[in-house]
Protein backbone atom coordinates (compact mmCIF):
# COMPACT_ATOMS: atom_id res chain seq x y z
CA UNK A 1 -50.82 -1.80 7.77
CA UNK A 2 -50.82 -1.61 11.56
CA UNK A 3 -52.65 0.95 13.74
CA UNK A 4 -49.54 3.05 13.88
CA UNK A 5 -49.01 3.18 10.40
CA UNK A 6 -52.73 4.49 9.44
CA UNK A 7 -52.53 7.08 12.01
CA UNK A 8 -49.08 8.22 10.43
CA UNK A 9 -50.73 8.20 6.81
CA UNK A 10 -53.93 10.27 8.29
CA UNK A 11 -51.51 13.03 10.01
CA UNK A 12 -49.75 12.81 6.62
CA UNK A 13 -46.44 11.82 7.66
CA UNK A 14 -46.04 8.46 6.36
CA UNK A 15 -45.76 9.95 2.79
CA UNK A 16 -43.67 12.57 3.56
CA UNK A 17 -41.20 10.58 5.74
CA UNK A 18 -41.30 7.68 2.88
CA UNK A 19 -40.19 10.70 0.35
CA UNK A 20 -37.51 11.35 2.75
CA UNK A 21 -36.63 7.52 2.52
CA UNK A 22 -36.19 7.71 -0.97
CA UNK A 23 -34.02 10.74 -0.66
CA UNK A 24 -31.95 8.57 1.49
CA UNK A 25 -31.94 6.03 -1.15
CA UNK A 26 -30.40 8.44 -3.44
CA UNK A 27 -27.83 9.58 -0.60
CA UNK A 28 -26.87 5.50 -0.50
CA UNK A 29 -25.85 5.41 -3.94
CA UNK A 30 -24.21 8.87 -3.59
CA UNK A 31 -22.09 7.16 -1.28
CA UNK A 32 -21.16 4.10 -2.67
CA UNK A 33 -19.97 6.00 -5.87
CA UNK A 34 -17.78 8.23 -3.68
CA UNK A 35 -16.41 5.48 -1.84
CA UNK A 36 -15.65 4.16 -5.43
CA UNK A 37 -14.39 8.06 -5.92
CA UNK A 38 -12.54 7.76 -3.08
CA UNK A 39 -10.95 4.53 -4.45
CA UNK A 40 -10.30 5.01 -7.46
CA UNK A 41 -8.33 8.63 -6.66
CA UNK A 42 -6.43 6.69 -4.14
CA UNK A 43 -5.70 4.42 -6.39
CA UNK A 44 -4.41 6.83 -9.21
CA UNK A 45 -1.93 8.41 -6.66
CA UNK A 46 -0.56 4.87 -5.95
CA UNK A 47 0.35 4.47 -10.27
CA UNK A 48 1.60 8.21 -10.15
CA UNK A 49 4.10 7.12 -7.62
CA UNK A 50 5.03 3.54 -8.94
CA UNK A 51 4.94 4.99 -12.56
CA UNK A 52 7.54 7.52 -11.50
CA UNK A 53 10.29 5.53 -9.37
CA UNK A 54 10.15 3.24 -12.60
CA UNK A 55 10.94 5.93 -14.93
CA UNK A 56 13.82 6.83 -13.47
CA UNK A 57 14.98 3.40 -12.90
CA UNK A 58 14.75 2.74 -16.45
CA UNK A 59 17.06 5.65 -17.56
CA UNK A 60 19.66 5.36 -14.84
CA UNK A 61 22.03 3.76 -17.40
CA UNK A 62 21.67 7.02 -19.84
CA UNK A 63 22.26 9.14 -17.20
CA UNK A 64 25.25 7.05 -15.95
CA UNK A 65 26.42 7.27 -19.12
CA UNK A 66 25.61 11.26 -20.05
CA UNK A 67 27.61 12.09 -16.41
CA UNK A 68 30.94 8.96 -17.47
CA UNK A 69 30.16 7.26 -14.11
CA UNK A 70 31.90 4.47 -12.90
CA UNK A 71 29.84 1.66 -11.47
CA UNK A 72 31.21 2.65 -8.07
CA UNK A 73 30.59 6.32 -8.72
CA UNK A 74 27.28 5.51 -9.78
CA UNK A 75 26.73 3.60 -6.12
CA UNK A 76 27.74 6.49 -4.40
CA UNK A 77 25.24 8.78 -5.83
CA UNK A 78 22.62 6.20 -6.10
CA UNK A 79 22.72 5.85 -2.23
CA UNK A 80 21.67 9.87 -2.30
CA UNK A 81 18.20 8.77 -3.00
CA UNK A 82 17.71 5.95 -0.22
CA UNK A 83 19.32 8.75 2.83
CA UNK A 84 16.89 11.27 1.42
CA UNK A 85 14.02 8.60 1.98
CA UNK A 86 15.14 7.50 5.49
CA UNK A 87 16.04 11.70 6.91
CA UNK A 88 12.71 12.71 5.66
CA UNK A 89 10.52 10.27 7.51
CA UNK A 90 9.93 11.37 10.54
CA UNK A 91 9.25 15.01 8.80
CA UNK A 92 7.06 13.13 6.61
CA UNK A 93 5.11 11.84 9.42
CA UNK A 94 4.58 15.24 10.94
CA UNK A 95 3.71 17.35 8.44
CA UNK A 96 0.60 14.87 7.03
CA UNK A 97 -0.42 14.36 10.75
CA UNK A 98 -0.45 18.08 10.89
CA UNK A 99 -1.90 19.36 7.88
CA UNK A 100 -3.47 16.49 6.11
CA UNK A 101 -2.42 13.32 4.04
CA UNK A 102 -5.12 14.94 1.02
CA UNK A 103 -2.99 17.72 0.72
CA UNK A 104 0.41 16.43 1.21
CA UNK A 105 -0.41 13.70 -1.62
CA UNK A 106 -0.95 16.46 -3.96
CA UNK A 107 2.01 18.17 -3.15
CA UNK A 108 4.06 15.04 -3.40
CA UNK A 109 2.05 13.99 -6.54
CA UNK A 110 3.44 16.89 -8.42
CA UNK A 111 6.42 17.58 -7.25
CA UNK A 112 7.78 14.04 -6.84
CA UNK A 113 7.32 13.55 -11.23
CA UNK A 114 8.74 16.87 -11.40
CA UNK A 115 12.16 16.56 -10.29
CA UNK A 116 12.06 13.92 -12.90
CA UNK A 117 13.61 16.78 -14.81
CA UNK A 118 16.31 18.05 -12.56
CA UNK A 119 17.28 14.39 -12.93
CA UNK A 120 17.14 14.14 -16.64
CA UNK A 121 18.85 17.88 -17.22
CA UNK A 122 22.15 17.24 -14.01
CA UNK A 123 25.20 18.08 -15.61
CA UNK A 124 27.11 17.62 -12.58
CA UNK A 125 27.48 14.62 -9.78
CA UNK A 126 26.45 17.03 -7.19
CA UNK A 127 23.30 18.31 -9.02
CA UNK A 128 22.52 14.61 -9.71
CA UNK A 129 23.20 13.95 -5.80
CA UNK A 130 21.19 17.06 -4.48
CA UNK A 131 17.95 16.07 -7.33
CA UNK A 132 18.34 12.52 -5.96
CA UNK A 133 18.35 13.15 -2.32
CA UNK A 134 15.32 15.53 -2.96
CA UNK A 135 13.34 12.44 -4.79
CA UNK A 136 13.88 10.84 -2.09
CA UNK A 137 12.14 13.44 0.02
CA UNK A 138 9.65 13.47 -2.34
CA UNK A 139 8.77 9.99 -2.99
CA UNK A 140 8.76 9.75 0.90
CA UNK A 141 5.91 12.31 1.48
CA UNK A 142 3.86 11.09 -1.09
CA UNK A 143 4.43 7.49 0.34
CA UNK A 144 3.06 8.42 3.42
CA UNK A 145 0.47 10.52 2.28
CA UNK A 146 -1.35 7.92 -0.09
CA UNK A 147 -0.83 5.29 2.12
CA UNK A 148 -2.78 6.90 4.83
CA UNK A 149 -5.57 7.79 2.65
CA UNK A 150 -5.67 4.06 1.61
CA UNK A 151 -6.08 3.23 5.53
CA UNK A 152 -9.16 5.74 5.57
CA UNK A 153 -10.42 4.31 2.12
CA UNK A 154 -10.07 0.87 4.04
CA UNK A 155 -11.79 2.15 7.13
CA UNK A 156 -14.67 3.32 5.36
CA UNK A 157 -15.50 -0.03 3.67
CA UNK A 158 -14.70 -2.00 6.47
CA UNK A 159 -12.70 -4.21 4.40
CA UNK A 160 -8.97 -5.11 3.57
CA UNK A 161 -8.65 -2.85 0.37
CA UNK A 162 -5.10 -2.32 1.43
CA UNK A 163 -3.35 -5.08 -1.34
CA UNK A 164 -4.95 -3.40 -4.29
CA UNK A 165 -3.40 -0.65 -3.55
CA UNK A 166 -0.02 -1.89 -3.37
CA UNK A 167 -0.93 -3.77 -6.41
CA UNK A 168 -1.36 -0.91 -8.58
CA UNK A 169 1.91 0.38 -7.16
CA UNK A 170 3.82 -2.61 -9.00
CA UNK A 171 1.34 -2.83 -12.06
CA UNK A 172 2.96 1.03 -12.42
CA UNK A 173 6.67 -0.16 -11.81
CA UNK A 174 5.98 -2.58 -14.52
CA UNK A 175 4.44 -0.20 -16.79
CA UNK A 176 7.26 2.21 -16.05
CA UNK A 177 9.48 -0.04 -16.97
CA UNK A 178 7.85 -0.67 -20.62
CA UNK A 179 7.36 2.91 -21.32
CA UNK A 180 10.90 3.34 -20.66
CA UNK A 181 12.43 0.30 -22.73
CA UNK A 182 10.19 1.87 -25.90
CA UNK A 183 11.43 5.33 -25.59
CA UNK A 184 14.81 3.60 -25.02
CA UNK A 185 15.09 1.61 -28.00
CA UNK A 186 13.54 5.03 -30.03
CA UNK A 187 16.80 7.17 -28.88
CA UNK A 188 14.77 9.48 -27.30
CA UNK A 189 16.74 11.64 -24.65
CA UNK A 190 15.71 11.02 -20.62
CA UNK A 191 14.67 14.86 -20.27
CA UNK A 192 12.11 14.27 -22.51
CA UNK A 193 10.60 11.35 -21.29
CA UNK A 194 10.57 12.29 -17.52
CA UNK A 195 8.90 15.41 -19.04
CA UNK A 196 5.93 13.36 -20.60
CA UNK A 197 5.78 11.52 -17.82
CA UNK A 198 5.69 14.26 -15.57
CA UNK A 199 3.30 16.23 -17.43
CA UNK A 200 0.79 12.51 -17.53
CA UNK A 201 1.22 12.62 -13.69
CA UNK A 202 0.33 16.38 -13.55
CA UNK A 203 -2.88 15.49 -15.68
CA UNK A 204 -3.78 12.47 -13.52
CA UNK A 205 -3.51 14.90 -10.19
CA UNK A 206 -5.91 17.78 -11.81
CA UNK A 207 -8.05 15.10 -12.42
CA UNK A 208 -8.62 13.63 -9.53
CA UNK A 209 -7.35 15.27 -6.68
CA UNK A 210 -11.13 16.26 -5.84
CA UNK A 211 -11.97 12.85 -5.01
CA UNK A 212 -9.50 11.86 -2.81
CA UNK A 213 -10.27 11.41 0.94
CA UNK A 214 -10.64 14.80 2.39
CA UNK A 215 -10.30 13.94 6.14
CA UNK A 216 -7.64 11.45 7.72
CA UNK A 217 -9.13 8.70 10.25
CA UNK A 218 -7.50 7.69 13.41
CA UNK A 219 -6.03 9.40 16.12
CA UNK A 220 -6.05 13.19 14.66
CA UNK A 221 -4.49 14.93 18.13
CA UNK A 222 -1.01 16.98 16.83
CA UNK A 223 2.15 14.84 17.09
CA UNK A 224 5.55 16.06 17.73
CA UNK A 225 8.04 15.58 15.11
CA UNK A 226 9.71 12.37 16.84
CA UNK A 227 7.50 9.97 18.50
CA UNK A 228 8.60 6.59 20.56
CA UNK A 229 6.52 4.11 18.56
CA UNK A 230 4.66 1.79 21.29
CA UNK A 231 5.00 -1.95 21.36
CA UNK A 232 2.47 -2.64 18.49
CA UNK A 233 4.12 -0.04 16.05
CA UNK A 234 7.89 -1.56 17.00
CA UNK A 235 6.49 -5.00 16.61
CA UNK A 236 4.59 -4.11 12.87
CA UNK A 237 7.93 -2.73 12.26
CA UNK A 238 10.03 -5.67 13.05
CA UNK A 239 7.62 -7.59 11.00
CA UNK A 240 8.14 -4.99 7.88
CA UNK A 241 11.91 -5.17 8.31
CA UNK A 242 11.87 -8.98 8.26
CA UNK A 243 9.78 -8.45 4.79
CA UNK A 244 11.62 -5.82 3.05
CA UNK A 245 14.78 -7.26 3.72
CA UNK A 246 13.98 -10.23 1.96
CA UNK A 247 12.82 -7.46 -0.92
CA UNK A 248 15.32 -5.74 -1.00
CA UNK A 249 17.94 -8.86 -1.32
CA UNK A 250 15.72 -10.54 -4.20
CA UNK A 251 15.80 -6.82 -5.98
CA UNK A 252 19.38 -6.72 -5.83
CA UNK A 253 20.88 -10.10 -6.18
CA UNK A 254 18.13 -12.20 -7.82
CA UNK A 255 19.82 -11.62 -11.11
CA UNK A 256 23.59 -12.55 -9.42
CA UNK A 257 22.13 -15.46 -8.27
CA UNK A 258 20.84 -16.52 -11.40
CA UNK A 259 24.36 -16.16 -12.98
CA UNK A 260 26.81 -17.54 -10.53
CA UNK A 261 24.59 -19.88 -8.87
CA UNK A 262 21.87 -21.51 -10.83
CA UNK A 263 24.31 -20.92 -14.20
CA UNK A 264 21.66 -20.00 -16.45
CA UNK A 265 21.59 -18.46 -20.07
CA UNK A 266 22.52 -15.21 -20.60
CA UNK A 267 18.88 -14.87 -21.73
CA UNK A 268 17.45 -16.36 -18.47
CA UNK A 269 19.54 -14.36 -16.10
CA UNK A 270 16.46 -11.81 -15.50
CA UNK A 271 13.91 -15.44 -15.25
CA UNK A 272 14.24 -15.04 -11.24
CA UNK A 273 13.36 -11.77 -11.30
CA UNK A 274 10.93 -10.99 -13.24
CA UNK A 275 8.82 -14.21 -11.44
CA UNK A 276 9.41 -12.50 -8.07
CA UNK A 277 7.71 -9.25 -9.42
CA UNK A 278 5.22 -10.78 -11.02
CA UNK A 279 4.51 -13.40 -8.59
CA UNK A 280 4.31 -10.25 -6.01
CA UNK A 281 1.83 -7.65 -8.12
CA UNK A 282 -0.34 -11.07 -8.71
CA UNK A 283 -0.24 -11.68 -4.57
CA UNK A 284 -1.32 -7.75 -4.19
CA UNK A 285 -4.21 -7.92 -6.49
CA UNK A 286 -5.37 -11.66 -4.27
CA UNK A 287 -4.09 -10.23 -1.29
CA UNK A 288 -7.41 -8.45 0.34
CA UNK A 289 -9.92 -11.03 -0.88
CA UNK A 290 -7.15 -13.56 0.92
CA UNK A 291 -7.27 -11.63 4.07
CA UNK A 292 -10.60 -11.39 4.07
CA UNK A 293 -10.76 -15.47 4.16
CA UNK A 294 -8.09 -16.43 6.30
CA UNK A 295 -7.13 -13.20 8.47
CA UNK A 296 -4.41 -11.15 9.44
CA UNK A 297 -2.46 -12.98 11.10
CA UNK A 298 -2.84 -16.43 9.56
CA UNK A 299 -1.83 -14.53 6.28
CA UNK A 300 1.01 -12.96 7.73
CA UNK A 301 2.09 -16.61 8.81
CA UNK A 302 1.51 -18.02 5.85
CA UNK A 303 3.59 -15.14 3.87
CA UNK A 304 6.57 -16.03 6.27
CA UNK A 305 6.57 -19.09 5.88
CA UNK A 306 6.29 -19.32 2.33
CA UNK A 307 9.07 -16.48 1.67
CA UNK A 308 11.56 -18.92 3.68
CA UNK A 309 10.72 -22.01 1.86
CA UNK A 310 11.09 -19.89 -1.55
CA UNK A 311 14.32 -19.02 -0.44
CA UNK A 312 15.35 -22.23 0.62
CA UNK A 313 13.96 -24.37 -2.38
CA UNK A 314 16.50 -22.11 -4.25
CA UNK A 315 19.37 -22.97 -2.28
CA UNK A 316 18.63 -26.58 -1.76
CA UNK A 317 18.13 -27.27 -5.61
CA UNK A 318 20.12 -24.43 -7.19
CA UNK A 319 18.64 -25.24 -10.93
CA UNK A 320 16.48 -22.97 -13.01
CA UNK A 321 13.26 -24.45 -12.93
CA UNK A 322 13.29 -25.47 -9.37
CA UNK A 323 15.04 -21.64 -8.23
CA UNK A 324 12.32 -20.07 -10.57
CA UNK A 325 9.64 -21.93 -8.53
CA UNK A 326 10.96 -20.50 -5.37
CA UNK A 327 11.20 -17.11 -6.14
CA UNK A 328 7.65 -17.19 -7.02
CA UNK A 329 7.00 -18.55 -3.68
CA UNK A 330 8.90 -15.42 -2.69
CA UNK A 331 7.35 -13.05 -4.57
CA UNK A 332 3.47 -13.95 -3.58
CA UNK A 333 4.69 -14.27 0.03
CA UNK A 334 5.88 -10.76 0.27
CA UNK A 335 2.89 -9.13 -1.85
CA UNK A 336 1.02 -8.82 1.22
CA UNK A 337 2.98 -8.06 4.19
CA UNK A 338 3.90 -4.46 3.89
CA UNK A 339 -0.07 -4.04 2.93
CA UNK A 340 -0.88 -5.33 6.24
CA UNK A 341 1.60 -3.70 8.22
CA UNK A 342 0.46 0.04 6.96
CA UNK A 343 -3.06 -1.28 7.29
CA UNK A 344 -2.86 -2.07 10.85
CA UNK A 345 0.06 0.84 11.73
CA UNK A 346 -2.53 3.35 10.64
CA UNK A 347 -5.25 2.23 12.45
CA UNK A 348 -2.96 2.89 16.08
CA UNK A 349 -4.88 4.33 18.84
CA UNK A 350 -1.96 6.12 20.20
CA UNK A 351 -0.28 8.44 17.31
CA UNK A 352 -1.66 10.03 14.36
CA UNK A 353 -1.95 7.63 11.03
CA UNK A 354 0.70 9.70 9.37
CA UNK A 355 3.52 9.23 12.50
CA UNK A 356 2.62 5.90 12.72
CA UNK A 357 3.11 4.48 8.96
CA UNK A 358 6.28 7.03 9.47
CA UNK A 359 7.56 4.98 12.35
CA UNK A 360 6.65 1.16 11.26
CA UNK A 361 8.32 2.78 7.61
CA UNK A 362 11.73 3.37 9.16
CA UNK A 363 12.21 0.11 10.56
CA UNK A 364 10.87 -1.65 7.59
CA UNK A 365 13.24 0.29 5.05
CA UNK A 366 16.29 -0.42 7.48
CA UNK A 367 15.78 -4.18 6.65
CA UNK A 368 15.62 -2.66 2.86
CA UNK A 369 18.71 -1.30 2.60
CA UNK A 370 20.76 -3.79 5.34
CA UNK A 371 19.35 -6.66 3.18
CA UNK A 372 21.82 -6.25 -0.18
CA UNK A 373 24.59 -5.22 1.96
CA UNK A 374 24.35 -8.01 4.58
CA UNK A 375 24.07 -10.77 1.25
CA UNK A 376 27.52 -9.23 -0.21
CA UNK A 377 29.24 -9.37 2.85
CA UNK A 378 28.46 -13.40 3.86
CA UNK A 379 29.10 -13.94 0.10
CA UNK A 380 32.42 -12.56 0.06
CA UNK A 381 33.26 -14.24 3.11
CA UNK A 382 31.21 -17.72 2.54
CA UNK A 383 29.30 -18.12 -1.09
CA UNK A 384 26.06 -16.70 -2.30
CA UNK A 385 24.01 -19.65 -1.29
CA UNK A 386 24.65 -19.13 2.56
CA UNK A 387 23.78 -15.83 2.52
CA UNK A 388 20.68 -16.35 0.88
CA UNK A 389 19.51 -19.43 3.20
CA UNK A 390 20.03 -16.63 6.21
CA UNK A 391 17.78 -14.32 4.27
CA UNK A 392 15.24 -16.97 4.36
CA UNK A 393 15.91 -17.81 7.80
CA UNK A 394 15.09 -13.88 9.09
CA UNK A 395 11.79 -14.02 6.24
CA UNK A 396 10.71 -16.13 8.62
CA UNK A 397 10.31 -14.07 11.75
CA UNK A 398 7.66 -12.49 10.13
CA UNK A 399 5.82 -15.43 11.08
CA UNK A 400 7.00 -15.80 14.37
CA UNK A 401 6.72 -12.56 14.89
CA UNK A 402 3.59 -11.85 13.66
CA UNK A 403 2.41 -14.66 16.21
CA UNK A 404 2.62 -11.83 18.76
CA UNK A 405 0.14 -9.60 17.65
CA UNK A 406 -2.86 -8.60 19.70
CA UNK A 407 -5.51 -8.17 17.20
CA UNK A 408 -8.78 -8.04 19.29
CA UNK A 409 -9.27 -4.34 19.15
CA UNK A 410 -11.58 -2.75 16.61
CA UNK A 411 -10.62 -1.90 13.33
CA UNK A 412 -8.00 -5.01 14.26
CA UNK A 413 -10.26 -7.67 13.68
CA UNK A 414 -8.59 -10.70 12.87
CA UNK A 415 -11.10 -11.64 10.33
CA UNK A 416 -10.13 -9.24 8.46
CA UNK A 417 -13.60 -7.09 8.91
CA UNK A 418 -12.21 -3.85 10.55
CA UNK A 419 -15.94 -2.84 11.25
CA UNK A 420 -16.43 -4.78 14.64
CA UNK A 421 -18.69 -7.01 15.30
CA UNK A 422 -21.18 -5.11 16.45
CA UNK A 423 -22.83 -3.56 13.17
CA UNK A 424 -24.74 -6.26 12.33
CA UNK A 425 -26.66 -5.86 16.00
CA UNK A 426 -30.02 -4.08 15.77
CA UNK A 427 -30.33 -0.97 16.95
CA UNK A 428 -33.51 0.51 18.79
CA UNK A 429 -36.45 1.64 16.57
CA UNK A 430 -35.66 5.62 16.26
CA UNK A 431 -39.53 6.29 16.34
CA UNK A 432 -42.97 4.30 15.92
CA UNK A 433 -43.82 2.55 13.15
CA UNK A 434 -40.04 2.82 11.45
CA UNK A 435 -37.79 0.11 11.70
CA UNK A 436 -33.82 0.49 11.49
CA UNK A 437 -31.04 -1.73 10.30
CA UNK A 438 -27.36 -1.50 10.18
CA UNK A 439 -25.42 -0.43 7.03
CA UNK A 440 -24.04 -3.68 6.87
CA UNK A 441 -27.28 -5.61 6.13
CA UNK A 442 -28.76 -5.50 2.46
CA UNK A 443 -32.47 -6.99 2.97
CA UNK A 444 -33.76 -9.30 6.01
CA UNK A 445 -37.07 -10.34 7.68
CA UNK A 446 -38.71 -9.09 10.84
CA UNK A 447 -41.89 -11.33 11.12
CA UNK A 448 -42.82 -10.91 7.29
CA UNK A 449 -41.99 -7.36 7.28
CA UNK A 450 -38.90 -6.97 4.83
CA UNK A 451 -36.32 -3.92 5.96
CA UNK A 452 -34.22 -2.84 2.87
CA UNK A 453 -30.52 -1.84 3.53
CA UNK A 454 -29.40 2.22 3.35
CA UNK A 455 -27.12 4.33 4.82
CA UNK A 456 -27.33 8.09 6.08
CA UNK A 457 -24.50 10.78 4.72
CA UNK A 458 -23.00 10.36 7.66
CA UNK A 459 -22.73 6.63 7.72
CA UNK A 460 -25.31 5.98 10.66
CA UNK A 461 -28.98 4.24 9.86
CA UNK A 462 -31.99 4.70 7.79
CA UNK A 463 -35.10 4.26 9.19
CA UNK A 464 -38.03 2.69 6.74
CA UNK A 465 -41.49 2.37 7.50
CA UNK A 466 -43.27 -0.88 8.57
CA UNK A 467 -45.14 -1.97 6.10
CA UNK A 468 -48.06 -4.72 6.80
């Protein structure tokens, strides 16, 4: 021990502050489980929401049926749901920059399964239209809401987390879509299974709505219901519109293609799809550790690129093997754009998290619902293979475009580390005889003297005494 040391130990401070050390060592793994908390509730929300658009996609044909819709009757009110998405965003925006995404994803969380049931019990086209346009409100708000807790969860460990999210969105789609076929094929009515659904999604909210992120990160100064997005959000949102076009046509027309242009069985016809999904919730689940390695913007370049060459592998060899293959190229190329887009829209300096996943979420879902549209249209006047080579063509400004980001700023760090580069510096000692390290380091060496990692509540430094 040095000179300082023994003089601490005779005034009897060393012991005491070293008990206060090992109180911090408790606080440390206190926080890494609540970041884990934190996580995991995020993640929960994320299935609540996937789990319920699935649900009622699986049931739309009973409902079509219990109403004696036409197809193009059924179009009409289907489009009830997309216009109550796109009118409620900017409200969306607004009302989790104002009061919160933690409580807005609640609200959303349990009202969003709920009208699962004024769905399942319309006996009319205009209650159908008015429960629809009010899911889409709903699914909206929560959209927001969980997706800018999962840019504070990613904040806070300084890490792309983003992807998993997103990942567990489509794991519940696909789940969703199970649970459905099985209470399908047992004849049991849609009311009640949106009403066990509903009342699993209640369940999962009581359970962990406590650990979900209780303050929003970011710029946190009141925003005004519309907001001009700056050059960075427009750009993010060009990028997402480029992306969810590309969606948006593969949801729609994958299973057209299939049929008129690849000519597969009548058993295959689903093949393209079901690879794009899959190939997508497997890219969401790679997608952070991905970023991580290569960056934002080299994986944002890579997913454009390899969403056009998907597309055009299809065209170019219209045959099921070779189609299949690209649509998997598809699918993992889009898995991680929109993750990256909200990731970097909520970390703005100039609006609010909430406004700004609002803004760069308008553009992007304009490219959603122009994409299907825009395919029909060149196929009517052309074929189906030209309109999907100029989908491919526009998948791939989101590498060009994506080119144009300015990614030096913190929480921007093109290596994916959003914590700077600065936390691994050392910091002055905060008194003699301690020595401090930043969170980010787990155990180095000073000379022989070995510093163990820890963090404070508030995520600062712990300071450990200098032993030897």
């Amino acid at each position: 021990m040095n000179l300082e040391n023994i003089n601490l130990v005779k005034r009897g401070a060393f012991w005491a502050n070293l008990n206060r050390t090992n109180k911090l060592n408790d606080t440390l793994f206190k926080k890494d489980n609540m970041l884990r908390r934190y996580r995991i509730a995020t993640s929960v929300f994320f299935f609540i929401a996937g789990l319920t658009f699935s649900t009622w996609a699986s049931r739309i044909p009973a409902i079509q049926a219990k109403l004696h819709l036409s197809d193009g009757a059924l179009g009409g009110v289907l489009f009830a749901l997309p216009s109550g998405l796109m009118l409620s965003l900017p409200l969306s925006g607004w009302l989790v920059s104002k009061y919160g995404s933690r409580p807005m994803m609640i609200a959303g969380a349990l009202f969003y399964p709920a009208i699962l049931l004024l769905l399942a019990s319309s006996t009319s086209v205009f209650q159908l239209t008015i429960s629809l346009f009010a899911f889409g409100v709903m699914g909206n708000l929560i959209n927001i809401a969980m997706n800018t807790q999962a840019v504070g969860v990613e904040s806070l460990y300084g890490r792309s987390v983003m992807a998993s999210f997103h990942g567990l969105w489509s794991l519940a789609g696909f789940t969703g879509a199970l649970v459905g076929g099985l209470f399908v094929s047992a004849g049991i009515s849609p009311l009640i299974h949106f009403s066990v659904i509903a009342a699993c999604a209640t369940l999962l909210v009581l359970l962990f709505f406590k650990n979900s992120l209780p303050h929003d990160t970011g710029n946190n100064e009141p925003q005004k219901l519309f907001v001009k997005p700056d050059a960075k959000i427009l750009l993010l949102g060009l990028i997402a519109f480029c992306t969810l076009l590309c969606e948006g046509a593969m949801a729609d027309w994958s299973g057209v293609y299939f049929k008129k242009i690849v000519e597969a069985p009548a058993s295959m016809i689903t093949l393209g799809y079901v690879a794009f999904t899959a190939m997508m919730a497997t890219g969401r689940f790679l997608g952070d550790w991905l970023v991580t390695k290569l960056g934002v913007k080299r994986m944002l370049q890579i997913s454009g690129t390899m969403i056009t060459s998907g597309l055009l592998l299809s065209v170019l060899f219209p045959y099921l093997i070779s189609a299949t293959l690209g649509f998997l190229l598809v699918g993992f190329g889009v898995s991680s754009v929109v993750p990256i887009v909200y990731g970097l829209a909520g970390k703005s300096k100039t609006m609010s998290p909430g406004t700004a996943l609002a803004s760069v979420s308008t553009i992007g879902f304009l490219g959603f619902l122009i994409g299907p549209p825009v395919i029909g249209f060149i196929a009517q006047a052309v074929n189906l293979r030209w309109s999907f080579t100029l989908i491919g063509i526009l998948g791939f400004g989101t590498a060009l475009l994506a080119r144009k980001l300015n990614l030096t700023g913190r929480g921007d760090d093109d290596s994916g580390n959003n914590e700077g580069k600065t936390n691994k510096e050392k910091p002055e000692n905060p008194r003699n005889g301690f020595v401090a390290w930043p969170e980010t380091l787990y155990i180095t060496a000073d000379n022989d003297n070995y510093v163990f990692h820890g963090r404070t509540r508030g995520g600062g430094y712990v300071a450990y005494p200098k032993i030897g």
